[in-house]
Protein backbone atom coordinates (compact mmCIF):
# COMPACT_ATOMS: atom_id res chain seq x y z
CA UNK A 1 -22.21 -62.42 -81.29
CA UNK A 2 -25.09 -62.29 -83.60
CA UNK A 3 -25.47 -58.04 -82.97
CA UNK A 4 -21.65 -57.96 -83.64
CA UNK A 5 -21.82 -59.65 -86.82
CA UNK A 6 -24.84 -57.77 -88.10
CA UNK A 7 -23.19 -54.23 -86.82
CA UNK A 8 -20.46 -55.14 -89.23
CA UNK A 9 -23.33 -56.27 -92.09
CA UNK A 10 -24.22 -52.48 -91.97
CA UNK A 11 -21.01 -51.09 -91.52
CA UNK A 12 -20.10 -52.83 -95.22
CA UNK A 13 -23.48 -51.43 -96.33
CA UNK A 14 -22.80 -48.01 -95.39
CA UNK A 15 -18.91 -48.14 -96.39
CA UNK A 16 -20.36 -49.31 -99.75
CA UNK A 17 -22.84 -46.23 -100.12
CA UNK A 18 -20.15 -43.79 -99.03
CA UNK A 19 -17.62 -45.23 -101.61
CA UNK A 20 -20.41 -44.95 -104.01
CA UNK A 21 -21.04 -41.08 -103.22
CA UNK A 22 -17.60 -40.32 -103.65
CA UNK A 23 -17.22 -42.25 -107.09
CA UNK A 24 -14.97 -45.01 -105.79
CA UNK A 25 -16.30 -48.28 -107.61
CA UNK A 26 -13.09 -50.38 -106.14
CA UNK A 27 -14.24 -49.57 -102.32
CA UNK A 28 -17.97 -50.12 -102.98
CA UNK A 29 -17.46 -53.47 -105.01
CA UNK A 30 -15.34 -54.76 -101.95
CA UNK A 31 -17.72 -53.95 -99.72
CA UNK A 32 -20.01 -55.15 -101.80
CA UNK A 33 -18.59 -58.72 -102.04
CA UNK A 34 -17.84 -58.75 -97.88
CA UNK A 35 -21.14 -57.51 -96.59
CA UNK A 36 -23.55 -61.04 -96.82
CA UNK A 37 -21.00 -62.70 -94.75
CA UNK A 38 -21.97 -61.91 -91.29
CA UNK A 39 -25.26 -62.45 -92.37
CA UNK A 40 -24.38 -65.90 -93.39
CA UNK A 41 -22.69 -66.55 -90.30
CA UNK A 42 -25.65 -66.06 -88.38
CA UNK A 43 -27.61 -68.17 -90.72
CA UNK A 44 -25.22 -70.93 -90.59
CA UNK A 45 -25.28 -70.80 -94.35
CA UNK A 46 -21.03 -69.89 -95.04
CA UNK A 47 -19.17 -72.38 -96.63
CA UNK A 48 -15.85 -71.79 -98.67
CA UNK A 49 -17.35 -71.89 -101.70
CA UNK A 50 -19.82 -69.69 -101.11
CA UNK A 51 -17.48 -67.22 -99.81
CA UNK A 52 -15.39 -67.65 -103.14
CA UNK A 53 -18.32 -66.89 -105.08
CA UNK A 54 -18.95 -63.47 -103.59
CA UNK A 55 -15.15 -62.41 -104.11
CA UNK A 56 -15.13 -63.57 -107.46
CA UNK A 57 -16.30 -60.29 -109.19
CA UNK A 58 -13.66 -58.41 -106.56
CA UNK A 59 -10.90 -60.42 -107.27
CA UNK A 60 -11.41 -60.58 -111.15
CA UNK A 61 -11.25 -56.70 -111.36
CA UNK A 62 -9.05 -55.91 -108.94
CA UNK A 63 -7.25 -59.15 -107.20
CA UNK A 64 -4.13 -58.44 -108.94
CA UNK A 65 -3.18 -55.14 -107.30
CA UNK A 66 -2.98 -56.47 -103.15
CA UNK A 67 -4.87 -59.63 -103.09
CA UNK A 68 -7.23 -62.00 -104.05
CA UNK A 69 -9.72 -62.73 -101.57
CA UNK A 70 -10.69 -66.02 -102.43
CA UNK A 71 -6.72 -67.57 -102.93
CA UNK A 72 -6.82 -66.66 -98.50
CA UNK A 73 -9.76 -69.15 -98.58
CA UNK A 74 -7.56 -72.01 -100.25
């Protein structure tokens, strides 16, 4: 499980870097918000409130056009 969590930590990375190439800060900020959780899962280290810290900047800027991240937490 550990491999398939940290294939997805680069997957976010490099979904990040391509929305950053192309311009597209609302792709790149997601990804940027989703891709320390794997790691964290593997580290034992997730809690809720961690996890609604790293969505915060997300959901601020753009939670009010599909979702907000951190109100799926609650």
């Amino acid at each position: 499980m550990d491999r398939v969590l940290h294939l997805l930590h680069l997957a976010l990375v490099d979904i990040r870097c391509q929305a950053l190439l192309i311009n597209n800060e609302r792709i790149a900020l997601l990804a940027d918000s989703m891709e320390l959780i794997p790691n964290l899962i593997i580290q034992d280290e997730l809690s809720e409130d961690v996890i609604k810290a790293m969505v915060k900047q997300y959901d601020d800027k753009y939670g009010h056009l599909l979702r907000r991240y951190a109100d799926l937490i609650d």
